[in-house]
C-alpha atoms as a PDB file:
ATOM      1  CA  UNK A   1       6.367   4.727 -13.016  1.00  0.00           C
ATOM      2  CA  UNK A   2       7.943   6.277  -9.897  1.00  0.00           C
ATOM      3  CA  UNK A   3       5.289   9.103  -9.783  1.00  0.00           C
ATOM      4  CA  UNK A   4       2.152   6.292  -9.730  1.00  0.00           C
ATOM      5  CA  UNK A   5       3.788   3.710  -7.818  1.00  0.00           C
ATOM      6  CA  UNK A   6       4.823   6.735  -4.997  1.00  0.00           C
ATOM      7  CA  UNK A   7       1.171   8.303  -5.068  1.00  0.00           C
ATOM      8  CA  UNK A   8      -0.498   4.876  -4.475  1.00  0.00           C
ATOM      9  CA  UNK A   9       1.780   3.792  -1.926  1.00  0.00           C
ATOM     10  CA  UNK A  10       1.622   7.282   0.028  1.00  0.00           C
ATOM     11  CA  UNK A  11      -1.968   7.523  -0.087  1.00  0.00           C
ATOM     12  CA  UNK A  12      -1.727   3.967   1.109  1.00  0.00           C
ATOM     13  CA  UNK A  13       0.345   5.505   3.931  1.00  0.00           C
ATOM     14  CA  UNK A  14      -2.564   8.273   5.001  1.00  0.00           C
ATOM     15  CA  UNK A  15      -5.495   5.496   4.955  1.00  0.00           C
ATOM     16  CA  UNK A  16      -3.766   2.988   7.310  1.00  0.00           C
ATOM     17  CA  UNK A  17      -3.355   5.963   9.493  1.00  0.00           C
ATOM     18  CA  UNK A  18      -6.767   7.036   9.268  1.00  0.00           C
ATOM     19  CA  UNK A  19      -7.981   3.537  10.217  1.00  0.00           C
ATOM     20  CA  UNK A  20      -5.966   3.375  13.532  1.00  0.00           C
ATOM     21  CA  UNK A  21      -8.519   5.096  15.479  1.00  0.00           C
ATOM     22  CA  UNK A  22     -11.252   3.906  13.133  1.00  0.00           C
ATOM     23  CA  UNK A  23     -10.110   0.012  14.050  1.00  0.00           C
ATOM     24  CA  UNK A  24      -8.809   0.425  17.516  1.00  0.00           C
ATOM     25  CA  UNK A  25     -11.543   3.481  19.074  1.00  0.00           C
ATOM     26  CA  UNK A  26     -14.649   3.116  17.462  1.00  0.00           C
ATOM     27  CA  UNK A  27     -14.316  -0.856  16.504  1.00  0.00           C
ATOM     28  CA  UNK A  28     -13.183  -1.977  19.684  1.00  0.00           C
ATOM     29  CA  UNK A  29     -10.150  -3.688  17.975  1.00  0.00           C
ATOM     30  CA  UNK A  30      -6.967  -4.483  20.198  1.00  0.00           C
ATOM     31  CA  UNK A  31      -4.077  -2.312  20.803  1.00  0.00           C
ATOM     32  CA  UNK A  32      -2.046  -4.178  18.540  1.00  0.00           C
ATOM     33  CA  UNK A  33      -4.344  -3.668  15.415  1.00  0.00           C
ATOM     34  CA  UNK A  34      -3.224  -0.073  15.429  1.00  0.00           C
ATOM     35  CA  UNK A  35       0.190  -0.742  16.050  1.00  0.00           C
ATOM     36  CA  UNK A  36       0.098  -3.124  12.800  1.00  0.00           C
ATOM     37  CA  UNK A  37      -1.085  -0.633  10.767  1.00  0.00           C
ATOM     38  CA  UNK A  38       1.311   1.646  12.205  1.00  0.00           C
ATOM     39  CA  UNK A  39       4.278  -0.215  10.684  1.00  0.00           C
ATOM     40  CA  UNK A  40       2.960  -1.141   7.417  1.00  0.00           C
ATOM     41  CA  UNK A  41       2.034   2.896   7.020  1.00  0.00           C
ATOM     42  CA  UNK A  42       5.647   3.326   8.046  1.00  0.00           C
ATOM     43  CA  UNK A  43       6.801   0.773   5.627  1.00  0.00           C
ATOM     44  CA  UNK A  44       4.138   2.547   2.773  1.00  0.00           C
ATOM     45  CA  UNK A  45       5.961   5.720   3.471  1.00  0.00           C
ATOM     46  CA  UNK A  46       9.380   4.234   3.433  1.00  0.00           C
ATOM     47  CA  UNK A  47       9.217   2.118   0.204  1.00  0.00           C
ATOM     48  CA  UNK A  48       9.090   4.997  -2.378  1.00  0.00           C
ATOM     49  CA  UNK A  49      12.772   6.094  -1.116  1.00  0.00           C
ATOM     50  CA  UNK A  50      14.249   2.971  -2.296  1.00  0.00           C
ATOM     51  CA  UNK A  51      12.446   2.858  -6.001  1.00  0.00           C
ATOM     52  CA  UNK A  52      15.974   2.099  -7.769  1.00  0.00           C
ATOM     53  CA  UNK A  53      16.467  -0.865  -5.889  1.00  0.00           C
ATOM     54  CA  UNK A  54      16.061  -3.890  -7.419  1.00  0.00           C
ATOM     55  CA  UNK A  55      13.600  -5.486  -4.772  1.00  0.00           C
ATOM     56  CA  UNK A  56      10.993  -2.333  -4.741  1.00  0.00           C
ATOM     57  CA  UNK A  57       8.247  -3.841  -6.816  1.00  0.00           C
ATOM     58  CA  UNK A  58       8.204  -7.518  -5.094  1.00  0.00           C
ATOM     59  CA  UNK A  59       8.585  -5.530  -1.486  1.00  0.00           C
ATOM     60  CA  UNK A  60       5.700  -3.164  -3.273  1.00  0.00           C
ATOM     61  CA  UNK A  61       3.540  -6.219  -3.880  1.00  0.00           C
ATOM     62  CA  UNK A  62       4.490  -8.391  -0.629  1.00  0.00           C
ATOM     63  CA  UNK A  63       3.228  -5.171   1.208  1.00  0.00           C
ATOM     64  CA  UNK A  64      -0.489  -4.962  -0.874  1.00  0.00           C
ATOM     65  CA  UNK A  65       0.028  -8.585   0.514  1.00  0.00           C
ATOM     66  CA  UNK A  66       0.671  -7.637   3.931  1.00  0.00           C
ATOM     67  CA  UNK A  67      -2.407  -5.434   4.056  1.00  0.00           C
ATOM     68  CA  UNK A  68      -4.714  -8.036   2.054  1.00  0.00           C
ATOM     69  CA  UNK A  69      -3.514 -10.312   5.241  1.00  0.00           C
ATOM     70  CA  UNK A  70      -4.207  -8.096   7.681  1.00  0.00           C
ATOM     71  CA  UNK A  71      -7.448  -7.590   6.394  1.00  0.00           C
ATOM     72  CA  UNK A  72      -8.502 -11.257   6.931  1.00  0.00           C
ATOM     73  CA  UNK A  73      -7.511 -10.505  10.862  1.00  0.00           C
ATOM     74  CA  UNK A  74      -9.080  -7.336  11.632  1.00  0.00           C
ATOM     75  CA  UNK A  75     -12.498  -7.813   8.821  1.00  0.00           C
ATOM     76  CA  UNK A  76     -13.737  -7.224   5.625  1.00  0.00           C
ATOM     77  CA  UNK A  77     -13.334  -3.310   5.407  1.00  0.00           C
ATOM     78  CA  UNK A  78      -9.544  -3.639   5.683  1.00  0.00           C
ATOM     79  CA  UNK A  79      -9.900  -6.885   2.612  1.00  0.00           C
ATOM     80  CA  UNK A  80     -11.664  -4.131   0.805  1.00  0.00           C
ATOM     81  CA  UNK A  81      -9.194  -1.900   1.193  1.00  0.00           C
ATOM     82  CA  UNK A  82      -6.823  -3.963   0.192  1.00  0.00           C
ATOM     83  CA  UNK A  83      -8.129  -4.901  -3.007  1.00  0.00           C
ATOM     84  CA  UNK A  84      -8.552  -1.210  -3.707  1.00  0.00           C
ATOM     85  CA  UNK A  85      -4.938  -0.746  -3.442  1.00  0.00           C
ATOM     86  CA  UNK A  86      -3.608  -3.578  -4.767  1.00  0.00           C
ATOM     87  CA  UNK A  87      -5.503  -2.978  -8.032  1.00  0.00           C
ATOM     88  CA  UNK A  88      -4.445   0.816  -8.025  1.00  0.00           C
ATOM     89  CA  UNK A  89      -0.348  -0.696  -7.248  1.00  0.00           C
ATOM     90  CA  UNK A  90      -1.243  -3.105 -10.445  1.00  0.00           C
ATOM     91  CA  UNK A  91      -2.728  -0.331 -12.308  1.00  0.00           C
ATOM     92  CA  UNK A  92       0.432   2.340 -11.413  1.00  0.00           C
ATOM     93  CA  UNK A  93       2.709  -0.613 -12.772  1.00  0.00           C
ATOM     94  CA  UNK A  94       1.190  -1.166 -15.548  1.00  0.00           C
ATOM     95  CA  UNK A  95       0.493   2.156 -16.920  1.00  0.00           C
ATOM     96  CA  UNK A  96       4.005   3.101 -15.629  1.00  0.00           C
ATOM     97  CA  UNK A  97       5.861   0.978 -17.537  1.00  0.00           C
ATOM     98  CA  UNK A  98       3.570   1.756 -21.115  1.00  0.00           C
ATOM     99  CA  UNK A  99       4.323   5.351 -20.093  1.00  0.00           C
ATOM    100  CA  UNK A 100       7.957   4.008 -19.861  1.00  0.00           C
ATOM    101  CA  UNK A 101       8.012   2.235 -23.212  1.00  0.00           C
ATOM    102  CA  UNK A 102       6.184   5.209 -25.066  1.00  0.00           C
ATOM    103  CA  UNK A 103       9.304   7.353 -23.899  1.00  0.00           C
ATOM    104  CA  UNK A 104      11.849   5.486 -25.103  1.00  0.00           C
ATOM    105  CA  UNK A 105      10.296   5.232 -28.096  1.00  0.00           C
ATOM    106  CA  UNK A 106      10.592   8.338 -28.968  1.00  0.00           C
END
């Protein structure tokens, strides 16, 4: 599970980067669009680190969360995005732990 759940939330990471200048050049959004997705690419980047802890997958799906929210501020290509991810985090979890439970299995 740590190898999905990493992957979606790093790639995560790289899109919310991409969209700074996206959002904040070329859509005329406000300085403080690109500083938001600054920190929750930050906090995409920082969450696989701290996969042991108990909290990861509820921080994991408050961030998708985070990023569905922002998308209601900033306009529908960042809900999109959103959804995208958040069914790829659900999808990582879920095939992560059958992966899990085949393994012990055996």
């Amino acid at each position: 599970m740590r190898v999905l759940t990493s992957s979606v939330l790093i790639m995560e990471a790289i899109v919310l980067l991409l969209a700074i200048p996206v959002a904040v050049v070329a859509g005329g959004q406000p300085a403080w669009v690109g500083w938001l997705f600054a920190v929750l690419a930050l906090a995409c980047a920082l969450l696989p680190g701290m996969f042991r802890r108990p909290f990861f997958v509820p921080a994991g799906w408050g961030l998708q969360g985070l990023v569905l929210a922002s998308g209601v501020l900033i306009g529908w290509i960042m809900v999109t995005l959103g959804v995208v991810f958040t069914a790829l985090w659900w999808t990582a979890l879920h095939l992560g732990r059958k992966a899990e439970a085949a393994q012990a299995a055996n």
